[in-house]
Protein backbone atom coordinates (compact mmCIF):
# COMPACT_ATOMS: atom_id res chain seq x y z
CA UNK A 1 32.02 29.77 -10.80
CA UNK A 2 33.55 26.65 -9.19
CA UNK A 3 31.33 26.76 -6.03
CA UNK A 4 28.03 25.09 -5.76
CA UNK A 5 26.71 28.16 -4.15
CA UNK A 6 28.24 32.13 -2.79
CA UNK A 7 26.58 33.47 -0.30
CA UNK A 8 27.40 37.58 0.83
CA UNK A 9 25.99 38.32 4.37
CA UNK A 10 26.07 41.86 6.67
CA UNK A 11 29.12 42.42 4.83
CA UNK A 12 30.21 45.93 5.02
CA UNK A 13 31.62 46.34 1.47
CA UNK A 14 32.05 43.92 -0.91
CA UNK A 15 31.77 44.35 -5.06
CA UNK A 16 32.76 40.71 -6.82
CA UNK A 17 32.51 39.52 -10.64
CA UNK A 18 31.38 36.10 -10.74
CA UNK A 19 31.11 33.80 -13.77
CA UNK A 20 28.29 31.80 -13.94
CA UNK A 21 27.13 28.45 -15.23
CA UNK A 22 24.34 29.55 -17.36
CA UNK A 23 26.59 31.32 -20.00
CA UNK A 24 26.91 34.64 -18.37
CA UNK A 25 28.41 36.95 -15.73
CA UNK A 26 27.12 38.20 -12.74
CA UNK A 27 28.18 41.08 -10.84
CA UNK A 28 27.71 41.44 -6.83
CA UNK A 29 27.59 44.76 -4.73
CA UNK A 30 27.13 44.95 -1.52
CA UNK A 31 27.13 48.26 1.30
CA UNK A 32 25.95 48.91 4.49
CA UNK A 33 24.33 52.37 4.76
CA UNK A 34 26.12 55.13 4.94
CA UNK A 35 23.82 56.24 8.15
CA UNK A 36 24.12 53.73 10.36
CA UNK A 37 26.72 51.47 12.14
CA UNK A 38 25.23 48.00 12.77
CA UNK A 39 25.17 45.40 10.69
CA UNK A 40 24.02 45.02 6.87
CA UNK A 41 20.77 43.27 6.87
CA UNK A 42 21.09 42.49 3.06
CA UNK A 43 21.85 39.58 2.19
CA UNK A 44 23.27 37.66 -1.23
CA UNK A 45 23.20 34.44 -3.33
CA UNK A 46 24.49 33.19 -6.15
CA UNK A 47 23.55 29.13 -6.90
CA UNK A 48 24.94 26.50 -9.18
CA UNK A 49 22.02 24.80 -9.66
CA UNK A 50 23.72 22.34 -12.06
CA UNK A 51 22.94 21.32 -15.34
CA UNK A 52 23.58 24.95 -16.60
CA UNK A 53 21.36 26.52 -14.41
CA UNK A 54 22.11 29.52 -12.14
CA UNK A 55 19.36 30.91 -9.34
CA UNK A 56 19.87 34.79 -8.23
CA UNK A 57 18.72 36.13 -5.12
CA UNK A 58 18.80 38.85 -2.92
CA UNK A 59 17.14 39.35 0.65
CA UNK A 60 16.37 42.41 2.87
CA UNK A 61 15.91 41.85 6.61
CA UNK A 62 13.46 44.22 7.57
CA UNK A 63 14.82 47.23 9.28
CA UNK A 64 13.61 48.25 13.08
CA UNK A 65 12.69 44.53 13.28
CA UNK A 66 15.46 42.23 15.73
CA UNK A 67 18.11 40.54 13.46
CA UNK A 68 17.04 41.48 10.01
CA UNK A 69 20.20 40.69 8.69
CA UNK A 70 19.94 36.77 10.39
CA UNK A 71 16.10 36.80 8.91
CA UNK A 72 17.82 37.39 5.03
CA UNK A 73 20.70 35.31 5.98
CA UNK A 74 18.25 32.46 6.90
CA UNK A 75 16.59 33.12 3.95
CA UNK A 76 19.19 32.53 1.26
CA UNK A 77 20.54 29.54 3.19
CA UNK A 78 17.02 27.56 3.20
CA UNK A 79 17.09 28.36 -0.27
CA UNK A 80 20.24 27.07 -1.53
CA UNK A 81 19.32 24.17 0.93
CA UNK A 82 16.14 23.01 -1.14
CA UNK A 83 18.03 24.08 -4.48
CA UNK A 84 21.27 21.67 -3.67
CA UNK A 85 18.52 18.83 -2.34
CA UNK A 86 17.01 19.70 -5.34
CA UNK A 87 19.73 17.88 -7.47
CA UNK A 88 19.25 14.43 -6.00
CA UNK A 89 16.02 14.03 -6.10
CA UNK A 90 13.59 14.61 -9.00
CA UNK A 91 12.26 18.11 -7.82
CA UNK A 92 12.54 20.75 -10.77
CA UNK A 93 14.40 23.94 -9.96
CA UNK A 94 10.66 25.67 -9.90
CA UNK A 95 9.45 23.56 -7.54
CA UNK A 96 12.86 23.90 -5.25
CA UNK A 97 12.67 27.60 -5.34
CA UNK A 98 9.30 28.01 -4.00
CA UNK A 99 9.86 25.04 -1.30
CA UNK A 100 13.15 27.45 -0.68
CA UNK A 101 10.28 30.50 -0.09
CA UNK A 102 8.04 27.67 2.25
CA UNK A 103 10.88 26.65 4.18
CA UNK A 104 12.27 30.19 4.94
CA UNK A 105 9.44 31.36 5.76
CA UNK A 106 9.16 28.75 8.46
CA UNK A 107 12.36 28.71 9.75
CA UNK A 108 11.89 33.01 10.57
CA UNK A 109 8.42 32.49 11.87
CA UNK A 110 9.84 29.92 14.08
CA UNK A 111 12.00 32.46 15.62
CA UNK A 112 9.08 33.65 17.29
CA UNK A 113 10.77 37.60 17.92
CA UNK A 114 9.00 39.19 14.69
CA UNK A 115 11.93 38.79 12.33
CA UNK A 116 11.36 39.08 8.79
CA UNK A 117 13.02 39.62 5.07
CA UNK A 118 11.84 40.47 1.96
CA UNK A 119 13.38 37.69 -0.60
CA UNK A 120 13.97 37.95 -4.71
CA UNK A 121 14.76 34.82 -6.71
CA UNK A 122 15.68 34.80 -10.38
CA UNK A 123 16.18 31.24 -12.27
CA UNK A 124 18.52 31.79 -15.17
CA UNK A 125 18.16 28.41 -17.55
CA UNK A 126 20.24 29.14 -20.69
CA UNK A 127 18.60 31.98 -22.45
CA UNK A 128 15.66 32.13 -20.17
CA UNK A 129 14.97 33.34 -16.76
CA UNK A 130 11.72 33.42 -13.76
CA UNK A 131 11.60 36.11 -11.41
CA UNK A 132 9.61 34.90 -8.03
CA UNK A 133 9.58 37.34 -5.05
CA UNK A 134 8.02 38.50 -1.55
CA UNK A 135 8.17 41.70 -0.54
CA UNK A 136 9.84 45.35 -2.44
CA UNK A 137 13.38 44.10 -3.27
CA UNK A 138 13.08 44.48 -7.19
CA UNK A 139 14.03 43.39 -10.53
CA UNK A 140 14.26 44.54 -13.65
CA UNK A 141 15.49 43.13 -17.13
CA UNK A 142 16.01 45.34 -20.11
CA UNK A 143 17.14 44.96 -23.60
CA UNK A 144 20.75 46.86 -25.02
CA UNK A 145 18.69 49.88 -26.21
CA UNK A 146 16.63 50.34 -22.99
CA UNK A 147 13.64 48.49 -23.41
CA UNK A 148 12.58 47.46 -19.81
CA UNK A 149 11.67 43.55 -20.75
CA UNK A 150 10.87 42.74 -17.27
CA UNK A 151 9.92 44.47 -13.94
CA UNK A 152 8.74 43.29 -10.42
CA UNK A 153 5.73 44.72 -8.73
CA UNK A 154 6.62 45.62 -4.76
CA UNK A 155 4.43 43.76 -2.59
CA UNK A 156 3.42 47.08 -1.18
CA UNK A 157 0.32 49.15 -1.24
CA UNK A 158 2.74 51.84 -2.80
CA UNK A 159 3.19 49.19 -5.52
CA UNK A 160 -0.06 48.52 -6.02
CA UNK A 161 -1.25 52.04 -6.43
CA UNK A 162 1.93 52.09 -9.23
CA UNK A 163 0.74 48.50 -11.07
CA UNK A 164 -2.84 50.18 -10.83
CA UNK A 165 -2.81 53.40 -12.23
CA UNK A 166 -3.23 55.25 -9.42
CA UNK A 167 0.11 56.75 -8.34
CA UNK A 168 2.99 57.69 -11.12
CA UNK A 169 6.17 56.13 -10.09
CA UNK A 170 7.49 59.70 -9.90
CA UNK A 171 4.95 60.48 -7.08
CA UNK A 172 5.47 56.77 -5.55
CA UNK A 173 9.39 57.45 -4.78
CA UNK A 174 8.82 60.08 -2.72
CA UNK A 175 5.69 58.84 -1.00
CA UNK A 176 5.74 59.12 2.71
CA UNK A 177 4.13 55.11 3.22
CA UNK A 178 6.84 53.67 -0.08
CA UNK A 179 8.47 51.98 3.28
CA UNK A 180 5.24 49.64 4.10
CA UNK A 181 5.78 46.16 2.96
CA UNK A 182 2.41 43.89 3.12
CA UNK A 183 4.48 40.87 2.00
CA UNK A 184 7.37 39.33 3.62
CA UNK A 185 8.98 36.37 4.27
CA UNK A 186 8.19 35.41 8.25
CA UNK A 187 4.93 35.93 8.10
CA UNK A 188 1.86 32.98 7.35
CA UNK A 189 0.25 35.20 5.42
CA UNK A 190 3.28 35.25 2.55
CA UNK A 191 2.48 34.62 -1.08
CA UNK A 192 5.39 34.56 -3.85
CA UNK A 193 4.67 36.61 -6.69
CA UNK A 194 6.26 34.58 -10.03
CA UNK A 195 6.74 36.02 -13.60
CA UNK A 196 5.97 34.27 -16.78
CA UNK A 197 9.40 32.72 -18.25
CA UNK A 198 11.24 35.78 -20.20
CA UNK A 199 13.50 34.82 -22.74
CA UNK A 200 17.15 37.07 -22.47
CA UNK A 201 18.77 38.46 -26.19
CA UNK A 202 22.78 38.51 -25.84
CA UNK A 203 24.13 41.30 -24.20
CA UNK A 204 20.15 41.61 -22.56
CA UNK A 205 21.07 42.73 -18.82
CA UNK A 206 18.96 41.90 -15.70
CA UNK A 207 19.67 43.91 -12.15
CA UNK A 208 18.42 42.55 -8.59
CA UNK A 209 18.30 44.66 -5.85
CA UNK A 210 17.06 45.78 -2.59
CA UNK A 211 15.23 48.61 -1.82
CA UNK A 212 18.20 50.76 -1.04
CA UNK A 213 18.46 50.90 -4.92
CA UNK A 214 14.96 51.61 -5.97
CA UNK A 215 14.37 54.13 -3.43
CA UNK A 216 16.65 56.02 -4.96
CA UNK A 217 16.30 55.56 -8.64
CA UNK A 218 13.86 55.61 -11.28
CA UNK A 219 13.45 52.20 -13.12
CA UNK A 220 14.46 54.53 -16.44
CA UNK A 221 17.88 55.91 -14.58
CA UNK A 222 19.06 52.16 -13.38
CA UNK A 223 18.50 50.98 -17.34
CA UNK A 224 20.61 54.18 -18.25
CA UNK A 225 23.28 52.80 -16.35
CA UNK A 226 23.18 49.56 -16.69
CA UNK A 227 21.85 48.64 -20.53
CA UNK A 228 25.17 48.42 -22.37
CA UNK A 229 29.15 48.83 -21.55
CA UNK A 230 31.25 46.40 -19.20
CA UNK A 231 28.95 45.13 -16.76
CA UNK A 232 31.67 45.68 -13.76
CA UNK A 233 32.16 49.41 -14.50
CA UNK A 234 28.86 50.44 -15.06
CA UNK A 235 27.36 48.37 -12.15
CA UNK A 236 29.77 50.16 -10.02
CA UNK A 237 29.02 53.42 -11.48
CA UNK A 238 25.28 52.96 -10.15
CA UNK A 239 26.18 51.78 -6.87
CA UNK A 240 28.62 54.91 -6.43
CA UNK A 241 25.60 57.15 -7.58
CA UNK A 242 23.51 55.67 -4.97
CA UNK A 243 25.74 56.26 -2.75
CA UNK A 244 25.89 60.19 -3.72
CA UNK A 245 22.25 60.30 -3.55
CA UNK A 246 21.73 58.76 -0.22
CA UNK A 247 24.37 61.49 1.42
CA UNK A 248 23.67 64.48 -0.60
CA UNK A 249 19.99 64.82 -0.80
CA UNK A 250 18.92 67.57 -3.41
CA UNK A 251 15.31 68.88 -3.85
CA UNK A 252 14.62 67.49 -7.46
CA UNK A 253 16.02 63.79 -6.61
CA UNK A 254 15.28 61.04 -4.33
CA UNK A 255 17.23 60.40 -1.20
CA UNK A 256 16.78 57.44 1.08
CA UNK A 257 20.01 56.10 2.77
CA UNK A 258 19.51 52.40 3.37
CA UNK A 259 21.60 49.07 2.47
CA UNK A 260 22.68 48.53 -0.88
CA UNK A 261 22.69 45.17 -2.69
CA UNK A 262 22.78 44.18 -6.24
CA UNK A 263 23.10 42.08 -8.16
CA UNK A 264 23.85 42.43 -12.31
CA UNK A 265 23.39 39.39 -14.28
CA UNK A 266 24.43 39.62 -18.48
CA UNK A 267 24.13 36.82 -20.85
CA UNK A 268 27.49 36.00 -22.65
CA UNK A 269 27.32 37.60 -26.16
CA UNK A 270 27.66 34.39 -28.77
């Protein structure tokens, strides 16, 4: 990675391998829906923070509200912003993510036209990474035999009926409110939800996405895919099954087309 910072926005296709700073290799995919013709309200980021350090993040403009995808654009950019400003003064990366989150989420509410974006940041520091989110993009980190190491909780009463017991996640992928978000980044009610530090084996892989992936897959199914092999191949296997399921809906599977963005992060084996 040569580039302070890479940025994918409403791009209509795009699947790149990028080498990152922290000792690893990161893998982006990006897809409008298959259902629609405007523009992809996803949005992408990959950040040299320096000193090693690499920051993940992925942002969904909310769909049916105006410009979702300049709402997750905005987003990433007021991160990277705080992240870069970040370097020259004596802010830690923590403390330049969440004034990333505080900072987006004034720029969209100053928009004033209801524009808002979910937004997913991961902080890879050598072996270790922080997850810190609004909204139901998702992350999940799991080990080469499919141990699920770490796993975001949407900010979405379908979430919360998962993290409490009441709803199975079998039950909460088809449920009729899984679209209702209660957190999001536009609004001055927003809160970022951040995980305890999480320290990443070799070959350990961690996947950010938007919703378009976890609407249509189990947790378990994404780790099938994604827990061992080259990271390029199998991360576009599971965007190509996504894909299928979002145009061929079948009784006994989920089937929610939508925009598609991940992102696949492995540490380097050494």
């Amino acid at each position: 990675m040569t580039e302070t910072a890479k940025i994918y926005e409403a791009r209509e296709h795009v699947e790149e391998r990028v080498d990152c700073p922290a000792g690893g290799q990161a893998i982006v995919y990006s897809a409008r829906s298959p259902d629609k013709t405007t523009a992809n309200e996803d949005c992408a980021g990959i950040i040299d923070a320096g000193d090693g350090v690499v920051v993940l993040a992925v942002a969904d403009g909310l769909g049916g509200q105006p410009g979702g995808e300049h709402a997750s654009a905005l987003a990433i950019r007021a991160l990277c912003s705080c992240i870069h400003a970040a370097r020259r003064d004596t802010m830690s990366n923590r403390e330049a993510i969440l004034e990333g989150f505080d900072q987006a989420n004034q720029v969209i509410s100053n928009l004033g036209n209801g524009s808002a974006t979910t937004l997913l940041v991961v902080e890879v520091d050598g072996d270790r990474i922080r997850s810190y989110h609004v909204g139901d993009s998702g992350l999940l980190a799991c080990g080469g035999r499919g141990k699920i190491k770490l796993e975001t909780i949407a900010h979405s009463p379908v979430g919360y009926a998962v993290e409490a017991g009441v709803l199975s996640e079998r039950e909460a992928i088809q449920h009729k409110d899984r679209h209702i978000v209660s957190n999001v980044v536009g609004d001055p009610s927003m809160h970022v939800g951040m995980s305890s530090p999480l320290r990443l084996r070799p070959r350990d892989t961690v996947v950010l996405a938007s919703d378009g992936l976890f609407d249509n897959f189990h947790a378990w199914e994404i780790v099938e895919f994604v827990r061992q092999g080259p990271l390029l191949e199998s991360t576009r296997s599971l965007a190509e099954q996504c894909r299928i399921r979002m145009t061929e809906p079948k009784a006994d599977r989920p089937s929610k087309p939508d925009d598609l963005t991940i992102i696949a992060f492995r540490r380097s084996k050494r």
